[in-house]
Protein backbone atom coordinates (compact mmCIF):
# COMPACT_ATOMS: atom_id res chain seq x y z
CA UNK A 1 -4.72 -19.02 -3.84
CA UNK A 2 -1.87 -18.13 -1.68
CA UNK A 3 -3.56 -18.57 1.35
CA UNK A 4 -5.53 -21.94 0.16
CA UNK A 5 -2.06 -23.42 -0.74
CA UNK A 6 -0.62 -22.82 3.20
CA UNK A 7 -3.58 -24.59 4.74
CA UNK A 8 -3.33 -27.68 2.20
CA UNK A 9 0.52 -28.11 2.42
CA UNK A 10 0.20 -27.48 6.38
CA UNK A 11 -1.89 -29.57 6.69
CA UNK A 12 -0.29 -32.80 4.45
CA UNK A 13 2.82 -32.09 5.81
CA UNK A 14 1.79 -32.68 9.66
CA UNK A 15 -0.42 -35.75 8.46
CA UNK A 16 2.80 -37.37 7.12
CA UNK A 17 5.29 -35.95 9.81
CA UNK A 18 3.75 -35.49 13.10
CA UNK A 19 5.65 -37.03 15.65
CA UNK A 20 4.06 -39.24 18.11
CA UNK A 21 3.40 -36.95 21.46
CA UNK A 22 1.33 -38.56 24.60
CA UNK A 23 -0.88 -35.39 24.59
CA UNK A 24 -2.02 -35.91 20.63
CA UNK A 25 -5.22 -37.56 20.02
CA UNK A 26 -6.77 -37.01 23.12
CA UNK A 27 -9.34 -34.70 23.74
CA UNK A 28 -8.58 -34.61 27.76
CA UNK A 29 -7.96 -30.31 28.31
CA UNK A 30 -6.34 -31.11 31.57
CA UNK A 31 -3.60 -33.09 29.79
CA UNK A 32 -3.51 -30.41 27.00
CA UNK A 33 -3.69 -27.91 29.35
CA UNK A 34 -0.27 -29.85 31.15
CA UNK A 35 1.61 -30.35 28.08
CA UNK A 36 0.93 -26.26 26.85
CA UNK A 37 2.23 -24.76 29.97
CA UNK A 38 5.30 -27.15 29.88
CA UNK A 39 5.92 -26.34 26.37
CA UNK A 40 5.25 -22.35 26.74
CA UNK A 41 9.47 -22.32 27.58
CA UNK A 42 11.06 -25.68 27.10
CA UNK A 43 11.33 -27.92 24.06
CA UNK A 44 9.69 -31.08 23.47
CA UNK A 45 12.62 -33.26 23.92
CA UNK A 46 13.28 -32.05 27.78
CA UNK A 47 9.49 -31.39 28.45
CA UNK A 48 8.36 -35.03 27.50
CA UNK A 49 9.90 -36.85 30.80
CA UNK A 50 8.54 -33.95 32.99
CA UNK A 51 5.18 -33.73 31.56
CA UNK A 52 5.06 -37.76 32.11
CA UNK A 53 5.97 -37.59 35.63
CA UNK A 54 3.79 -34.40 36.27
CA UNK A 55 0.37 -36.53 35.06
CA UNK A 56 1.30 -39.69 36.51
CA UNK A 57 1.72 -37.61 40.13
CA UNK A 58 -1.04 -35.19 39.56
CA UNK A 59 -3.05 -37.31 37.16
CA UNK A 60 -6.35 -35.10 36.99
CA UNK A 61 -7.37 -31.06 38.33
CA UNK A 62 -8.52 -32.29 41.99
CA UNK A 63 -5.08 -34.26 42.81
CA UNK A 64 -2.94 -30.99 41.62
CA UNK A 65 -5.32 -28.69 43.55
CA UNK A 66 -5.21 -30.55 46.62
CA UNK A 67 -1.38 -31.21 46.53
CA UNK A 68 0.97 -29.31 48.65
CA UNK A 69 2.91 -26.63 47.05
CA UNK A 70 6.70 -28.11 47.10
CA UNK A 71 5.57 -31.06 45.94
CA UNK A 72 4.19 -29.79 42.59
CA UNK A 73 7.56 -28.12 42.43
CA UNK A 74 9.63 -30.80 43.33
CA UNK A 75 8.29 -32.52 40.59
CA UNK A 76 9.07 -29.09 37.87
CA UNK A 77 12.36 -29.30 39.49
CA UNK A 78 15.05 -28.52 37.09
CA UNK A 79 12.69 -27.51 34.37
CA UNK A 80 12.85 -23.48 34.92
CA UNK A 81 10.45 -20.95 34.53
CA UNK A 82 8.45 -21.94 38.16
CA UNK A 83 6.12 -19.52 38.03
CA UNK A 84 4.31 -21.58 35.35
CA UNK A 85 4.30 -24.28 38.35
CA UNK A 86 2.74 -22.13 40.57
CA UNK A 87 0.52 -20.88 38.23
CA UNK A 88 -0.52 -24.61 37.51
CA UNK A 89 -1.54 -24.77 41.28
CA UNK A 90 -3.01 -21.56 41.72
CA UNK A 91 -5.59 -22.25 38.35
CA UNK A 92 -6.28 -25.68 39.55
CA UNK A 93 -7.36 -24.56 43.11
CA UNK A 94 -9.54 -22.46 40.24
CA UNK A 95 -11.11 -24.89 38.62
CA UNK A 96 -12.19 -26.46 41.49
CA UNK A 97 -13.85 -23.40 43.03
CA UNK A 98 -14.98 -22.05 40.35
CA UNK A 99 -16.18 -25.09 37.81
CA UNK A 100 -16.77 -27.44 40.35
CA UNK A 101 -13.81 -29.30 39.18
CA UNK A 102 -15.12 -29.58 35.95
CA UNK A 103 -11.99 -28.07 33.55
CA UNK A 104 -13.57 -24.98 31.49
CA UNK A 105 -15.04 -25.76 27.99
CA UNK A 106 -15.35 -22.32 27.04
CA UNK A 107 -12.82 -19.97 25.92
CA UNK A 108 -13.44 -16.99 28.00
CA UNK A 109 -13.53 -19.32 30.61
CA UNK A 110 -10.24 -21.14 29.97
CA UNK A 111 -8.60 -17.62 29.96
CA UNK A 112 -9.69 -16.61 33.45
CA UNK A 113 -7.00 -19.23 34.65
CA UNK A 114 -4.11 -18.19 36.23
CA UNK A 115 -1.16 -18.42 34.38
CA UNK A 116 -3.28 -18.85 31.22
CA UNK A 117 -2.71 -16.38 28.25
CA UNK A 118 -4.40 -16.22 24.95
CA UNK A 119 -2.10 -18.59 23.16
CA UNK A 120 -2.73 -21.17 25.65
CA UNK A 121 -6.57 -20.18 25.81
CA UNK A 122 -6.63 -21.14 22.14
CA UNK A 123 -4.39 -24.09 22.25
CA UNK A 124 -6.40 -25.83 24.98
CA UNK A 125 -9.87 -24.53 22.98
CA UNK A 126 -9.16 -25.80 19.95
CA UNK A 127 -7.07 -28.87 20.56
CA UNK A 128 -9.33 -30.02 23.50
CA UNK A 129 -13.09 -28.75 21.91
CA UNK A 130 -11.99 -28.04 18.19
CA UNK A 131 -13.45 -25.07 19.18
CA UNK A 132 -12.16 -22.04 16.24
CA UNK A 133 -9.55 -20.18 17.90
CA UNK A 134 -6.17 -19.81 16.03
CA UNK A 135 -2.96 -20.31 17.70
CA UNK A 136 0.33 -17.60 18.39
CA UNK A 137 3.32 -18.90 19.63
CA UNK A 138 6.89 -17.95 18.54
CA UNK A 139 6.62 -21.24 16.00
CA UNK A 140 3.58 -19.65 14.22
CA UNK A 141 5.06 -16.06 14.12
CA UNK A 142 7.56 -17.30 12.32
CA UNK A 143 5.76 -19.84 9.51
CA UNK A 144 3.51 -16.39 9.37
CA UNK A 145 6.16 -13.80 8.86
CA UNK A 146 8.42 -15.84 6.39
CA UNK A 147 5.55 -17.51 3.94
CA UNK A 148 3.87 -14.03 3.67
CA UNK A 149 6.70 -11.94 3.90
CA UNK A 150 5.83 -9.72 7.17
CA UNK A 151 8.11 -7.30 8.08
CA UNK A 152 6.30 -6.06 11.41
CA UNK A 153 8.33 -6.67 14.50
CA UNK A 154 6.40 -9.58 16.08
CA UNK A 155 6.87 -8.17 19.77
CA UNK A 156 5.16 -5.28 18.68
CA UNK A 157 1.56 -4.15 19.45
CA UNK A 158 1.20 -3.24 15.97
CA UNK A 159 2.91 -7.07 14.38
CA UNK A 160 0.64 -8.81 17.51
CA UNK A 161 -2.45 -6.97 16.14
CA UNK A 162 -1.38 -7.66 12.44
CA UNK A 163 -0.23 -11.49 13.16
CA UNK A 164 -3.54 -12.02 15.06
CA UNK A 165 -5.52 -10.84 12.82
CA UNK A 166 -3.85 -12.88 9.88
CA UNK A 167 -4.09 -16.23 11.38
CA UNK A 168 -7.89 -15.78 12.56
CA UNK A 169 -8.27 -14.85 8.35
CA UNK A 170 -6.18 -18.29 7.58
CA UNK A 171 -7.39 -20.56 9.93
CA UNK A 172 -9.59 -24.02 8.85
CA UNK A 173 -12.36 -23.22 11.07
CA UNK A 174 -13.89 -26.80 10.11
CA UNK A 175 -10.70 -28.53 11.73
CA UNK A 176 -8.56 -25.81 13.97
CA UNK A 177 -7.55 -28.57 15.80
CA UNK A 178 -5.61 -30.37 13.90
CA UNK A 179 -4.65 -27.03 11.69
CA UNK A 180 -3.36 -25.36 15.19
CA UNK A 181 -0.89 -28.31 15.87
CA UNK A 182 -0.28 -28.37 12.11
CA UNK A 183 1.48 -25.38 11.55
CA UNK A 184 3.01 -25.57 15.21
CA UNK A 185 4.55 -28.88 14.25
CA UNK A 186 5.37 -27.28 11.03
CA UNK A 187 7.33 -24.26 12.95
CA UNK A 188 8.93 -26.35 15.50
CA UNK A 189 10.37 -29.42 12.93
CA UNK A 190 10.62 -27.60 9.51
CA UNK A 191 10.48 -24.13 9.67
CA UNK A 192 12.96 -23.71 12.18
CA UNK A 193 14.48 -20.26 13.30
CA UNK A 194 18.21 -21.53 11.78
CA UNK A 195 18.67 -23.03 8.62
CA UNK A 196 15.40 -24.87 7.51
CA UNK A 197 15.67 -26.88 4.08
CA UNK A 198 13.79 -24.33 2.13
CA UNK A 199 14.24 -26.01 -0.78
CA UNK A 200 12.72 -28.90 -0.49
CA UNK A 201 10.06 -27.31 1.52
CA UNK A 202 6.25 -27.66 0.69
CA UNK A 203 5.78 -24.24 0.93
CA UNK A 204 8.35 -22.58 -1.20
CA UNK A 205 6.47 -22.11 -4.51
CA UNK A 206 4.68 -19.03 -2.44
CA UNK A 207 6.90 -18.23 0.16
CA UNK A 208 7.89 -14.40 0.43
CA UNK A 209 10.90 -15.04 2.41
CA UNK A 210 12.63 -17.70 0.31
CA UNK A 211 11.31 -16.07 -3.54
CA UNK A 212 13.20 -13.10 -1.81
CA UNK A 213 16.00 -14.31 -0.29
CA UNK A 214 15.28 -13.14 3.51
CA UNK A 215 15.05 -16.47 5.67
CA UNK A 216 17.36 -15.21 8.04
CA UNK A 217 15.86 -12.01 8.38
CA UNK A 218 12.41 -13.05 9.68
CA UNK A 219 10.76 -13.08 11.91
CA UNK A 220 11.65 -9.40 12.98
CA UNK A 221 12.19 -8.51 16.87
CA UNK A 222 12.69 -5.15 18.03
CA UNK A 223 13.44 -5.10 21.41
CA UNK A 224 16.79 -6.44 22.73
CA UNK A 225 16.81 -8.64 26.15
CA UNK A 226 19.20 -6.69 28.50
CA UNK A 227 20.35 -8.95 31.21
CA UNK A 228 21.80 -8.35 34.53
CA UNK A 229 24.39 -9.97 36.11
CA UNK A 230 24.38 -11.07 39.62
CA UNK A 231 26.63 -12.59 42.41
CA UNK A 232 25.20 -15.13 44.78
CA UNK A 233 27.14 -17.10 47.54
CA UNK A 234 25.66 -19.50 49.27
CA UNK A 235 26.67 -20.77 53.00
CA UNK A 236 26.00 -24.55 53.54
CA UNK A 237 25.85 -24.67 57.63
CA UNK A 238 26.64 -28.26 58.64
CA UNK A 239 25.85 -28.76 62.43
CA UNK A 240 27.38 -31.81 63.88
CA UNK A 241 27.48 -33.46 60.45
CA UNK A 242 23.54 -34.62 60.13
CA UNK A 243 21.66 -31.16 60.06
CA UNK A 244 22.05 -27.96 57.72
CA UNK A 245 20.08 -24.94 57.12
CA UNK A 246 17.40 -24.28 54.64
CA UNK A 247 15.03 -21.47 53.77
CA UNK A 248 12.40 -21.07 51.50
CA UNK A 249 12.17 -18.55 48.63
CA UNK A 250 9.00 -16.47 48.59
CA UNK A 251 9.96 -12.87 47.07
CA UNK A 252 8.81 -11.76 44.36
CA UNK A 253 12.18 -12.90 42.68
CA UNK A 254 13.93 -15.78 40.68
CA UNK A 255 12.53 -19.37 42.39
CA UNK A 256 9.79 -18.21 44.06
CA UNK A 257 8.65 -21.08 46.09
CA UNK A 258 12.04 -22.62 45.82
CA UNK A 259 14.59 -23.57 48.81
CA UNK A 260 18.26 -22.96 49.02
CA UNK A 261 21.01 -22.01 51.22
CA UNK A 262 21.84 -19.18 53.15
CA UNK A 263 22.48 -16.63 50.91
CA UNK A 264 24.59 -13.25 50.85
CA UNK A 265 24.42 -11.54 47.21
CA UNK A 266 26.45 -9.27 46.72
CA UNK A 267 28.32 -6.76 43.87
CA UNK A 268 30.98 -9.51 42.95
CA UNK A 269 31.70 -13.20 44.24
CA UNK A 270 32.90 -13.10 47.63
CA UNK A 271 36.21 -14.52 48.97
CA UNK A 272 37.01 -17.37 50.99
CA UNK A 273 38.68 -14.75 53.69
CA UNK A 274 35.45 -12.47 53.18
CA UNK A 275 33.16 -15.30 54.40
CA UNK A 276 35.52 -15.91 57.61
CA UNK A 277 35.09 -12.00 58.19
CA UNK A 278 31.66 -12.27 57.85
CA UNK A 279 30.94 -15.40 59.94
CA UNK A 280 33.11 -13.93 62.83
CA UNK A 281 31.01 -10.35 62.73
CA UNK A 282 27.90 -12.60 63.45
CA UNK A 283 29.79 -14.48 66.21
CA UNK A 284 29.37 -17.54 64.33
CA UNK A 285 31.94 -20.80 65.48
CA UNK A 286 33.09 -23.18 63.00
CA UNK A 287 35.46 -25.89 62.57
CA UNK A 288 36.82 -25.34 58.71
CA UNK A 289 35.37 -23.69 55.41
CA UNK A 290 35.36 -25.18 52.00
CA UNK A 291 34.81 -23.22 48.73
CA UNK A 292 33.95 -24.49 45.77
CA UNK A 293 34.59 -22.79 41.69
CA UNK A 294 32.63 -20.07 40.34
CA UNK A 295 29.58 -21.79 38.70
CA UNK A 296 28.02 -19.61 35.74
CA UNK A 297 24.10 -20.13 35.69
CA UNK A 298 22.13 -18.12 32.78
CA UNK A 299 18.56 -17.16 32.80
CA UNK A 300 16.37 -14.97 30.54
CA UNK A 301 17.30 -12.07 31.82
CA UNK A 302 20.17 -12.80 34.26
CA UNK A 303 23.75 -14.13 34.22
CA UNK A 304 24.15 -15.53 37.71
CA UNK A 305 27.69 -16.36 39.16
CA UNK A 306 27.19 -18.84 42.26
CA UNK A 307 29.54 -19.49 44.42
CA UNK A 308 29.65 -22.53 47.36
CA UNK A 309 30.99 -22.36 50.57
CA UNK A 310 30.69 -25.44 52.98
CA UNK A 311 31.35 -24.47 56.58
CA UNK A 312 31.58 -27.54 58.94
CA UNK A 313 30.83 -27.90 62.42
CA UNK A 314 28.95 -24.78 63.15
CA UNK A 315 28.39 -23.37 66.29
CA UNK A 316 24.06 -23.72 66.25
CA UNK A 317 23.71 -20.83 68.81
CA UNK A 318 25.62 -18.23 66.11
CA UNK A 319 22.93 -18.84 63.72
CA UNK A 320 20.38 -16.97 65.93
CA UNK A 321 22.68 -14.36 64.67
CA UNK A 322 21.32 -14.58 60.79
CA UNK A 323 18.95 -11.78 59.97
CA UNK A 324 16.96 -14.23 57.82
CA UNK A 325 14.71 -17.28 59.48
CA UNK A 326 15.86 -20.78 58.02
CA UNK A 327 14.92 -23.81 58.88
CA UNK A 328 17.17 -26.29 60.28
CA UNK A 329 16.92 -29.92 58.70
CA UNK A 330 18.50 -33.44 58.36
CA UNK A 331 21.16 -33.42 55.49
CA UNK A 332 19.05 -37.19 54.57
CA UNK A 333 16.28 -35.96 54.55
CA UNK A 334 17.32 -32.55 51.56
CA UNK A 335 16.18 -34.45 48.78
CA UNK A 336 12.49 -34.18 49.54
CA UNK A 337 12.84 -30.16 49.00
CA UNK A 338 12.48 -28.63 45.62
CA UNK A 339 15.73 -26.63 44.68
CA UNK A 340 16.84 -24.45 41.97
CA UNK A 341 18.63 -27.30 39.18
CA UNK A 342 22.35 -25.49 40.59
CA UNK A 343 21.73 -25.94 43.96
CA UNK A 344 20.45 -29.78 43.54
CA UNK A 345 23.24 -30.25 41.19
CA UNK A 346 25.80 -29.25 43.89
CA UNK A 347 24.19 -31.14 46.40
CA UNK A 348 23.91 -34.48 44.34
CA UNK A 349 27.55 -33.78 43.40
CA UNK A 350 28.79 -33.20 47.14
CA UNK A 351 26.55 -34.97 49.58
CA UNK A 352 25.41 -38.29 48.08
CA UNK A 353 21.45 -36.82 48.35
């Protein structure tokens, strides 16, 4: 009965509250397939506008495997996360190899794509196909873990086993499409991970966590994010006021595939005086530096603390003195380069790009 009575009130609840998303009601899976990856670490309200401008430049699987790389991430610029970008490109490249650019209509099949996990598999499966594949993502572990009362961390191997297990059980194999986007909906409008209005909540006659009082408590996490913190100070190289110096980002690091600046990281932010030592150790002319505040940037797993220093009128033979290659290029012509959302930000704030 329990069980019966989550699927009905899911499923009444999304019919009279879904919101109106450009990748509902369709059955295109390279749309879905768009909108899932976008969603996997941003929220709907700042994905919308990027997943709009993402299909109306890459509109089906051949444009997006034929584009060129900083292209596809000048268009995820800003939105974090680029490896899902990259991953986008990679898989579509994928398709077209391997399914003649036909996307995958099988599960197994969606799941050999790069960048393409077993939430997504299922998302795309079911939403695309109605094929009967039940959706996990952080929305549904926590509908799950509060309506039944699930005390299993949900990041371990025994709660992912447990969870995944439970929602194949619960799943409305006649309709797992609209189910799946039910109880996501559900998750990410009603059921939210700070104070949802459990008491006028269509689940609450059977809910473990609010008969019991533990709301708060679940969905259960054991392990703690540690983050480390990091100093980065970027040299902006103007040469004779038109050019500056660029590189591109290809370890295996934060903004892979991204440009930026010259950089020097190092244990804390470095002085104005410790750039003009540094500068004069690589024989490196200039006319005047300018630094600009501490700006605090926070990832997953990192605390960045960026730091600016604009160094005018510099001597172009001293940068053969740089250990790393960068690529000299018209200060017009920056905005065509996909940066990390700090570095754009500073340039749109201090060169009018």
């Amino acid at each position: 009965m329990k069980e019966k009575y989550f699927v009905q009130n899911i499923l009444k609840y999304y019919q009279k509250h879904k919101r109106n998303l450009p990748w509902r009601n369709i059955q295109d899976p390279y749309k879905i397939w768009i909108s899932e990856i976008i969603l996997q670490q941003t929220q709907v309200k700042q994905g919308l506008d990027y997943y709009l401008r993402f299909v109306e430049k890459f509109p089906d699987v051949k444009t997006l495997a034929n584009a060129n790389e900083d292209d596809v991430l000048k268009v995820w610029q800003g939105l974090g996360y680029y490896s899902r970008a990259r991953n986008l490109h990679f898989a579509a490249k994928q398709i077209v190899s391997n399914f003649n650019g036909r996307f995958p209509n099988k599960y197994e099949d969606i799941l050999s794509l790069k960048g393409v996990g077993e939430y997504t598999a299922s998302a795309i499966a079911s939403f695309a196909y109605n094929l009967p594949y039940a959706v996990l993502d952080g929305n549904v572990y926590r509908v799950l873990s509060r309506y039944f009362g699930i005390d299993i961390p949900i990041d371990s191997s025994e709660g992912k086993r447990y969870f995944s297990t439970l929602a194949k059980k619960i799943l409305d194999k006649k309709n797992p499409s609209e189910y799946n986007q039910a109880i996501m909906e559900f998750g990410a409008t009603f059921c939210k991970p700070a104070q949802p209005d459990c008491n006028n909540c269509l689940l609450n006659r059977y809910c473990s966590a609010y008969l019991e009082n533990k709301v708060n408590l679940l969905p259960i996490k054991s392990k703690k994010i540690i983050k480390n913190n990091r100093h980065l100070n970027y040299l902006v190289f103007l040469i004779d006021n038109k050019y500056t110096l660029i590189h591109k980002r290809n370890n295996n690091d934060i903004w892979k595939g991204l440009y930026e600046f010259y950089l020097v990281e190092s244990n804390k932010t470095f002085s104005k005086n410790k750039i003009i030592t540094l500068l004069k150790e690589k024989d490196i002319s200039f006319q005047s530096i300018s630094d600009y505040p501490v700006m605090k940037h926070i990832l997953t797993h990192q605390n960045l603390s960026i730091k600016f220093y604009v160094i005018q009128n510099v001597s172009f033979n001293g940068i053969h003195q740089l250990e790393k290659p960068m690529n000299k290029i018209l200060l017009s012509e920056i905005h065509q380069y996909p940066f990390p959302i700090v570095i754009q930000n500073f340039i749109k704030e201090n060169f009018n790009y």
